[in-house]
C-alpha atoms as a PDB file:
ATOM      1  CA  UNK A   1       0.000   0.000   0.000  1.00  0.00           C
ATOM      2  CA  UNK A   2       2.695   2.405   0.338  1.00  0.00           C
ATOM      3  CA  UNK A   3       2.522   3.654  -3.111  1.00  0.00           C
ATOM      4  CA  UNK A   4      -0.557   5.533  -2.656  1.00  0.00           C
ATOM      5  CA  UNK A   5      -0.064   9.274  -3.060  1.00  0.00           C
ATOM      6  CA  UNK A   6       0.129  11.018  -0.086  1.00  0.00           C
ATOM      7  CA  UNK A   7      -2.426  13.630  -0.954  1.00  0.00           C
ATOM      8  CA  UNK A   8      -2.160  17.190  -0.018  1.00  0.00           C
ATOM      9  CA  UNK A   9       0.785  18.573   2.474  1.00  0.00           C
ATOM     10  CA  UNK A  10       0.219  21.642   4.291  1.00  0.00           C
ATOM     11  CA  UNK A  11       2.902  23.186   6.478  1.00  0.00           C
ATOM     12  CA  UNK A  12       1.416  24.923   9.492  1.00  0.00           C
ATOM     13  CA  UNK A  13       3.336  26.421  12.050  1.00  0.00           C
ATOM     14  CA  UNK A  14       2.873  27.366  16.054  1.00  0.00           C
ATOM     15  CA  UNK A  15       3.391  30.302  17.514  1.00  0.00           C
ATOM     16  CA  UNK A  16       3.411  31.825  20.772  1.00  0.00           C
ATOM     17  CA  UNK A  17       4.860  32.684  24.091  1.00  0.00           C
ATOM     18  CA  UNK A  18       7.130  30.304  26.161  1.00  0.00           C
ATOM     19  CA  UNK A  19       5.361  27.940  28.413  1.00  0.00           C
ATOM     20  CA  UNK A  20       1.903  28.359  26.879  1.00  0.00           C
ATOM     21  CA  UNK A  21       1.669  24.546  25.783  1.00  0.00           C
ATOM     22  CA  UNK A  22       2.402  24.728  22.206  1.00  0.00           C
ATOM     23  CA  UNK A  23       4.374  21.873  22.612  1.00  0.00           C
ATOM     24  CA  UNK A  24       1.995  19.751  24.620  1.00  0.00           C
ATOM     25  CA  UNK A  25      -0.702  20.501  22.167  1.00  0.00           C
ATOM     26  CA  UNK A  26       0.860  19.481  19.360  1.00  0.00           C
ATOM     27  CA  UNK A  27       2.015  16.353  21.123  1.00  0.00           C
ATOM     28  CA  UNK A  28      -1.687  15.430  22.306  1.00  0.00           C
ATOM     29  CA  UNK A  29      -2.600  16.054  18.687  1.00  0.00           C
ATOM     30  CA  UNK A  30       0.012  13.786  16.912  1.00  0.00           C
ATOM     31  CA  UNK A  31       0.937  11.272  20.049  1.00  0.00           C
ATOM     32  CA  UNK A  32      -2.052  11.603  22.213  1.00  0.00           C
ATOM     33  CA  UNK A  33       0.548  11.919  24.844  1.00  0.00           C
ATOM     34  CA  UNK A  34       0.960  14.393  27.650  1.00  0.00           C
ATOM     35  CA  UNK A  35       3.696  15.309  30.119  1.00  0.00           C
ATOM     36  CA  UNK A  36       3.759  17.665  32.806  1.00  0.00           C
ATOM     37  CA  UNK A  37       7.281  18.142  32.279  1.00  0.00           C
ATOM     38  CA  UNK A  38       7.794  18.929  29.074  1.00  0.00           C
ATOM     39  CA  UNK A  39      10.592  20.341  28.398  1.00  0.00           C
ATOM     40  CA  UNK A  40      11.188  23.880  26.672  1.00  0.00           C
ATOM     41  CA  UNK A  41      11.051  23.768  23.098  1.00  0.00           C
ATOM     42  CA  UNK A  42      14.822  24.991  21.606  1.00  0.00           C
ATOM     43  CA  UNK A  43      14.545  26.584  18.094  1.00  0.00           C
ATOM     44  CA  UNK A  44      11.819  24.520  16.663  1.00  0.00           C
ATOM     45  CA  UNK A  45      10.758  20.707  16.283  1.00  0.00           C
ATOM     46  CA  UNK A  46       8.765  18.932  13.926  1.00  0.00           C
ATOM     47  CA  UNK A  47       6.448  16.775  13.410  1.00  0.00           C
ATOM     48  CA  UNK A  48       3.787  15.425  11.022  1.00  0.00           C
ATOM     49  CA  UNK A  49       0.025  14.086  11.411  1.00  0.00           C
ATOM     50  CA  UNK A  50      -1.738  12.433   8.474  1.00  0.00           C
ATOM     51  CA  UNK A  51      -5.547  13.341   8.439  1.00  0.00           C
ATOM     52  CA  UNK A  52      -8.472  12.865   5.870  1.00  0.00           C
ATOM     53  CA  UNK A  53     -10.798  15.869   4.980  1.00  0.00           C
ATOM     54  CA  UNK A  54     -13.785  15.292   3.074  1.00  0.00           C
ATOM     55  CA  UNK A  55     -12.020  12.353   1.740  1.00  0.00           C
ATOM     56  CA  UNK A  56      -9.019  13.999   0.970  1.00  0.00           C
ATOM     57  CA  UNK A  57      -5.697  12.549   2.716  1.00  0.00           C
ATOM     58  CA  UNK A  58      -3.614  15.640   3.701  1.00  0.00           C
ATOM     59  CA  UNK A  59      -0.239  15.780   5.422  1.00  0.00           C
ATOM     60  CA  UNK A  60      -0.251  18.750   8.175  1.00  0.00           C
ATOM     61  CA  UNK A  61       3.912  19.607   8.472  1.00  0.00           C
ATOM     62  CA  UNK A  62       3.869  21.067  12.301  1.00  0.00           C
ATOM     63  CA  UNK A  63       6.762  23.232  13.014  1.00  0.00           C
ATOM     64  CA  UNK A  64       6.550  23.722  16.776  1.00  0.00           C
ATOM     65  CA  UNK A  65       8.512  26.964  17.363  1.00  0.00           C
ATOM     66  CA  UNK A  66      10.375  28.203  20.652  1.00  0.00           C
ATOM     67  CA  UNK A  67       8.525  30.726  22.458  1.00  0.00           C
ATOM     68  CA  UNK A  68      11.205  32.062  24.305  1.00  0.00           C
ATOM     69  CA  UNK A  69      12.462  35.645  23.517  1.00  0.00           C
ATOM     70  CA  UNK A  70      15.922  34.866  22.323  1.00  0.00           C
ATOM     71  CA  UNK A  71      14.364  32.643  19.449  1.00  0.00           C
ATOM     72  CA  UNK A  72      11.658  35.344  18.353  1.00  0.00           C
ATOM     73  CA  UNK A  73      14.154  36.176  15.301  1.00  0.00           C
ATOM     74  CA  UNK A  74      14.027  32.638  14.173  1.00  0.00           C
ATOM     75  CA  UNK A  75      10.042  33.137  13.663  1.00  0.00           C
ATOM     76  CA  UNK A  76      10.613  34.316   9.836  1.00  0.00           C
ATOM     77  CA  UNK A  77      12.354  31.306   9.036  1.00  0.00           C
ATOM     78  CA  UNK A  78       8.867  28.910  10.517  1.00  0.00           C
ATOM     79  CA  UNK A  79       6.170  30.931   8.629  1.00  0.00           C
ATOM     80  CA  UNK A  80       7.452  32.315   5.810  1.00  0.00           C
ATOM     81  CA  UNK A  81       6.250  29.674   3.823  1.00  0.00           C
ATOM     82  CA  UNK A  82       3.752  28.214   6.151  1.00  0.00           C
ATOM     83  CA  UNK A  83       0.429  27.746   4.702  1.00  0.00           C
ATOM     84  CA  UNK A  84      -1.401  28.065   8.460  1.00  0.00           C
ATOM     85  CA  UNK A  85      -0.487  29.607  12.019  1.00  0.00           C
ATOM     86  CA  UNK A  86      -1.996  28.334  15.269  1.00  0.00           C
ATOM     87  CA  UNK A  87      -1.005  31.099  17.579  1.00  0.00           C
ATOM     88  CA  UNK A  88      -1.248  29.927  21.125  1.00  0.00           C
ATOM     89  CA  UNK A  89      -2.289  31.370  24.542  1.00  0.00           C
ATOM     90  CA  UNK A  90      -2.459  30.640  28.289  1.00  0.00           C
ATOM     91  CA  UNK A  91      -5.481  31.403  29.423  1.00  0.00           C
ATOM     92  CA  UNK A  92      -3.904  32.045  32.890  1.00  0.00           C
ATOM     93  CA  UNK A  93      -1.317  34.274  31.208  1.00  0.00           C
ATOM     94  CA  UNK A  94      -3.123  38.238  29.839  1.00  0.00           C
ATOM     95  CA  UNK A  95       0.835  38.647  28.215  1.00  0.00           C
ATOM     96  CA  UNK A  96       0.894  35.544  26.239  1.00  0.00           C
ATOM     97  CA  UNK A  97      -2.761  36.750  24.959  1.00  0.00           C
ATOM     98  CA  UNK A  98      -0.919  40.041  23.690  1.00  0.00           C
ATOM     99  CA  UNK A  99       1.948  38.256  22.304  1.00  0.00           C
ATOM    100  CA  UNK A 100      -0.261  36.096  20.193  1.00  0.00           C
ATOM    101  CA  UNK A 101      -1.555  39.899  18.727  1.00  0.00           C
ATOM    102  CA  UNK A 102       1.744  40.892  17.741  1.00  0.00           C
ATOM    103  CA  UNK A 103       2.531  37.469  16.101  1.00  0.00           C
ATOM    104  CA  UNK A 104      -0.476  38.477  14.022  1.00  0.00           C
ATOM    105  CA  UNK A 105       0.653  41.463  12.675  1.00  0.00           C
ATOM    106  CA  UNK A 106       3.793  40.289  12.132  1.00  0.00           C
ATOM    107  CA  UNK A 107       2.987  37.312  10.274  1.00  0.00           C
ATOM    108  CA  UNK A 108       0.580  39.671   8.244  1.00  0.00           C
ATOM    109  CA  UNK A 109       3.969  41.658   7.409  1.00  0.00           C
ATOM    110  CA  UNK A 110       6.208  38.708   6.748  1.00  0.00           C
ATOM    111  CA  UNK A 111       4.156  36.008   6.085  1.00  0.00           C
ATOM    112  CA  UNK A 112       2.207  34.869   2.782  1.00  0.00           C
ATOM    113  CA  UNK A 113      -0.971  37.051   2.249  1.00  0.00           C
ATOM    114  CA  UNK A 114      -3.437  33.908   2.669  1.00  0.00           C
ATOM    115  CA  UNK A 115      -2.234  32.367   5.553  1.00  0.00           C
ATOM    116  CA  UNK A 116      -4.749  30.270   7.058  1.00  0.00           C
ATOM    117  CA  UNK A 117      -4.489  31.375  11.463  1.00  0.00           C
ATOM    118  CA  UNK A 118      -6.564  29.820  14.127  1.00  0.00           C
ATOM    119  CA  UNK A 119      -5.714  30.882  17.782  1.00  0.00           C
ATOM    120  CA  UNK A 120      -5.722  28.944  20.700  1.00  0.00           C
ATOM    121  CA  UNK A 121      -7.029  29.776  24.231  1.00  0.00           C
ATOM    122  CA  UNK A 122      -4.705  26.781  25.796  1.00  0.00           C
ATOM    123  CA  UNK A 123      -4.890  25.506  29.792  1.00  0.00           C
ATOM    124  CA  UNK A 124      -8.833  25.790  29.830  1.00  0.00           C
ATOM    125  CA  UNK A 125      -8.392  22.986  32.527  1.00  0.00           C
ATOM    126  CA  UNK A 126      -7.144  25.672  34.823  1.00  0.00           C
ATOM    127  CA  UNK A 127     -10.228  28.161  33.867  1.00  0.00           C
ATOM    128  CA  UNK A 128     -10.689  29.019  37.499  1.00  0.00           C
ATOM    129  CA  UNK A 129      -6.901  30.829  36.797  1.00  0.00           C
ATOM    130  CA  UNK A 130      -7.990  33.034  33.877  1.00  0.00           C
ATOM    131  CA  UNK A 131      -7.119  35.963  32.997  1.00  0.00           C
ATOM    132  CA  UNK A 132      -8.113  36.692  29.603  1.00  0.00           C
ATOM    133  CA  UNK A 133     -11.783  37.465  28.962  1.00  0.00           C
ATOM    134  CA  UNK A 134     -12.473  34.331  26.561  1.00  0.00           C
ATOM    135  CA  UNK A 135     -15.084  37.139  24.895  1.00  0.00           C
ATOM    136  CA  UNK A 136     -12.729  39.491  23.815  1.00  0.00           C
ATOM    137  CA  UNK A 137     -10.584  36.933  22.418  1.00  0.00           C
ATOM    138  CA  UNK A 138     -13.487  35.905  20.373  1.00  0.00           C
ATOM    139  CA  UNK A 139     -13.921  39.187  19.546  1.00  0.00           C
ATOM    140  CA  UNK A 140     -10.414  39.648  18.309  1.00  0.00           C
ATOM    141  CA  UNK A 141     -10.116  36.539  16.423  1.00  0.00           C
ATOM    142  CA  UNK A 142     -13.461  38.012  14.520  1.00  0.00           C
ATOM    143  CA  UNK A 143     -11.946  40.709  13.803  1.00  0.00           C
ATOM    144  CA  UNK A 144      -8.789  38.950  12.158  1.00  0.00           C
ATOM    145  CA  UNK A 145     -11.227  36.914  10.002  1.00  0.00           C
ATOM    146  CA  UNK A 146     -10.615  33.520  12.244  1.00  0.00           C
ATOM    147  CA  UNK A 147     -11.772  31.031  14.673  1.00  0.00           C
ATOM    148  CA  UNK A 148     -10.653  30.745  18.639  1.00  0.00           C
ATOM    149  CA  UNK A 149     -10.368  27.367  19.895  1.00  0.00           C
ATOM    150  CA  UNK A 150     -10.674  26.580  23.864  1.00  0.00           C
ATOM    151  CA  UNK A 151      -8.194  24.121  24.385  1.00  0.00           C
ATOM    152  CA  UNK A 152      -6.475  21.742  27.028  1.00  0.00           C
ATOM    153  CA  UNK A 153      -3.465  19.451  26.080  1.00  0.00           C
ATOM    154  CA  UNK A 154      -3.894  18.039  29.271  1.00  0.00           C
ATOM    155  CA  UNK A 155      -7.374  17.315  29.218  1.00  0.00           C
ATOM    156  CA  UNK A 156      -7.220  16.580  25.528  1.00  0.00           C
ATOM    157  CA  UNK A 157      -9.864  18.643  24.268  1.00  0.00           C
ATOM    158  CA  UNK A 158     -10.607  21.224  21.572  1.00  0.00           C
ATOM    159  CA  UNK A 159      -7.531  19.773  20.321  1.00  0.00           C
ATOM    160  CA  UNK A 160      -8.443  17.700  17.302  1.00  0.00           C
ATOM    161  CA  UNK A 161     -11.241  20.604  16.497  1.00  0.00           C
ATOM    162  CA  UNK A 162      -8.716  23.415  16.041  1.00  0.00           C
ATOM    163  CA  UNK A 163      -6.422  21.573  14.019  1.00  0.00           C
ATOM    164  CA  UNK A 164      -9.469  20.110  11.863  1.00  0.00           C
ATOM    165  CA  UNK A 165     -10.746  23.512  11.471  1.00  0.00           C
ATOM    166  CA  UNK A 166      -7.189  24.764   9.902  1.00  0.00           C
ATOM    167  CA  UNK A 167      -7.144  21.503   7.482  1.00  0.00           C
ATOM    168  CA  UNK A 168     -10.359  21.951   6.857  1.00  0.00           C
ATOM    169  CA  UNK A 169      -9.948  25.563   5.654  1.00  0.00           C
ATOM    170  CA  UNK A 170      -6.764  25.040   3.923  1.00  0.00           C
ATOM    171  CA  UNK A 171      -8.471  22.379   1.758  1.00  0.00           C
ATOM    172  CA  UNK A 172     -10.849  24.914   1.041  1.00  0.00           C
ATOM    173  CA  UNK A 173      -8.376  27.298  -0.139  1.00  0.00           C
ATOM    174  CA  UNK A 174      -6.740  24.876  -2.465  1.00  0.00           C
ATOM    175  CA  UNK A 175     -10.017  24.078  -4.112  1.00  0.00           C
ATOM    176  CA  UNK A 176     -10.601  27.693  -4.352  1.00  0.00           C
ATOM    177  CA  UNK A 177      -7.582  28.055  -5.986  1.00  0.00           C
ATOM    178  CA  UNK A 178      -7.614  24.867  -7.684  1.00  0.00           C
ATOM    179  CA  UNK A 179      -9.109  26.456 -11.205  1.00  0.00           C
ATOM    180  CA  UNK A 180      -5.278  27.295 -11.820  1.00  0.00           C
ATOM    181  CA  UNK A 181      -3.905  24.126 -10.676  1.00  0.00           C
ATOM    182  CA  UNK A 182      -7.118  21.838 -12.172  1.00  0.00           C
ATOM    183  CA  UNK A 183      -6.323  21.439 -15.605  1.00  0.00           C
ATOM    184  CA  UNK A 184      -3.347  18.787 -14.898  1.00  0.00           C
ATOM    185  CA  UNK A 185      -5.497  16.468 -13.074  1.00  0.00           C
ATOM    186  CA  UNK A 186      -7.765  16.020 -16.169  1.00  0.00           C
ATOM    187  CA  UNK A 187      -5.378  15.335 -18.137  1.00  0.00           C
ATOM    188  CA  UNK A 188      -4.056  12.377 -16.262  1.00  0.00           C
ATOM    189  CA  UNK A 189      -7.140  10.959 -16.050  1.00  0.00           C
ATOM    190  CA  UNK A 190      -7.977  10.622 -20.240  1.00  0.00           C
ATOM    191  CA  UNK A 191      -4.647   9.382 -20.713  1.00  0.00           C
ATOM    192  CA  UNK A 192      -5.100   6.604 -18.302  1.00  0.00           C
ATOM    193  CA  UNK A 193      -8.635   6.201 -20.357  1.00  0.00           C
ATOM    194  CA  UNK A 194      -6.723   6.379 -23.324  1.00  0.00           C
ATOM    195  CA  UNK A 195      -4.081   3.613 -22.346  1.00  0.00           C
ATOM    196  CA  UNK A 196      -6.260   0.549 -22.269  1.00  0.00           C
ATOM    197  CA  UNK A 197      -7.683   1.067 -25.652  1.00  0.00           C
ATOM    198  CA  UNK A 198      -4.156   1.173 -27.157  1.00  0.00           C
ATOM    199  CA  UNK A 199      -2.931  -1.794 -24.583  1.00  0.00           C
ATOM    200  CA  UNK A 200      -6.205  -3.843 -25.297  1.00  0.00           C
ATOM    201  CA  UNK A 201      -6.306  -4.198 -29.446  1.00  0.00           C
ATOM    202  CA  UNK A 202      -3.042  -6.051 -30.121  1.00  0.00           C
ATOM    203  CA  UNK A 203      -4.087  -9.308 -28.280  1.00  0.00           C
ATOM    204  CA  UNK A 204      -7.395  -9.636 -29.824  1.00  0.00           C
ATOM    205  CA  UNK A 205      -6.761  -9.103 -33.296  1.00  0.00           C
ATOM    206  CA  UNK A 206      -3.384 -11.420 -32.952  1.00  0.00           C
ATOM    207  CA  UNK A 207      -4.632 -14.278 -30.928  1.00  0.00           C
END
């Protein structure tokens, strides 16, 4: 079976401050594991999840980025050619909500025009803790034309929905854009019509 095409890849990248749990959620999403202790990411690490949309088998690329500030210069390298962002918060944490702002404009600056973002309101198993307003987060991911996602890498939830929802839209995209990148596919499929006539006459009119 392992020639079957591997469908569509899509590079998405996470961003956001140090200790908010991007690393936990992307490790619940691809391992379904979760650690207490998990260590800080350095620079970035990667890792890939294979998920069918609509039918469609799509590679998601995850580039789990450092939050720390000595790395923030490193962030160009992640997204430049991402096609998504999850920018991540703490719910507990009001400055990692306003980092995940600045990531936006930046990656508007830097980053290709149609990224696909989703943010993440992360630790919701701590809600008791919070410190962000989950309202005016809401608010402020409608106003950057995307979704929030209430999430807990410990608890495991709103995990698989926020990374669904960026597949989901980057499938979208593609088929949007797909006029441009249709007429190929055609193609390949009348010449595989047009092989078994040519493959099928010899026999009969030899035997």
């Amino acid at each position: 079976m392992g020639s079957r095409p591997p469908g569509i890849s899509f590079k998405l990248v996470l961003l956001g401050d140090g200790r908010v749990g991007k690393t936990s959620l992307v490790l619940r999403y691809v391992n379904n594991v979760f650690s207490d202790k998990q260590e800080a990411t350095v620079q970035a690490s990667y890792l890939t999840k294979h998920l069918v949309v609509e039918g469609v088998p799509i590679t998601l690329s995850i580039w789990d980025t450092a939050g720390q500030e000595k790395f923030h210069a490193l962030g160009p390298i992640y997204y430049r050619d991402a096609d998504a962002a999850l920018l991540v918060y703490d719910i507990t944490d009001s400055d990692s909500f306003l980092r995940v702002t600045k990531w936006v404009k930046e990656l508007k600056q830097m980053a290709s025009k149609d990224i696909v973002m989703a943010i993440a309101a992360n630790k919701s198993d701590l809600v008791r803790l919070k410190n962000i307003d989950t309202q005016d987060a809401v608010s402020y991911a409608e106003s950057i034309a995307t979704n929030l996602f209430v999430t807990s890498a410990k608890a495991g939830t709103g995990i698989d929905d926020v990374f669904s929802d960026i597949a989901k839209r980057l499938l979208e995209k593609r088929k949007n854009s797909a006029d441009a990148l249709s007429p190929p596919q055609p193609k390949k499929g009348i010449l595989i019509v047009n092989d078994e006539p040519e493959k099928e006459p010899p026999p009969k009119c030899c035997s």
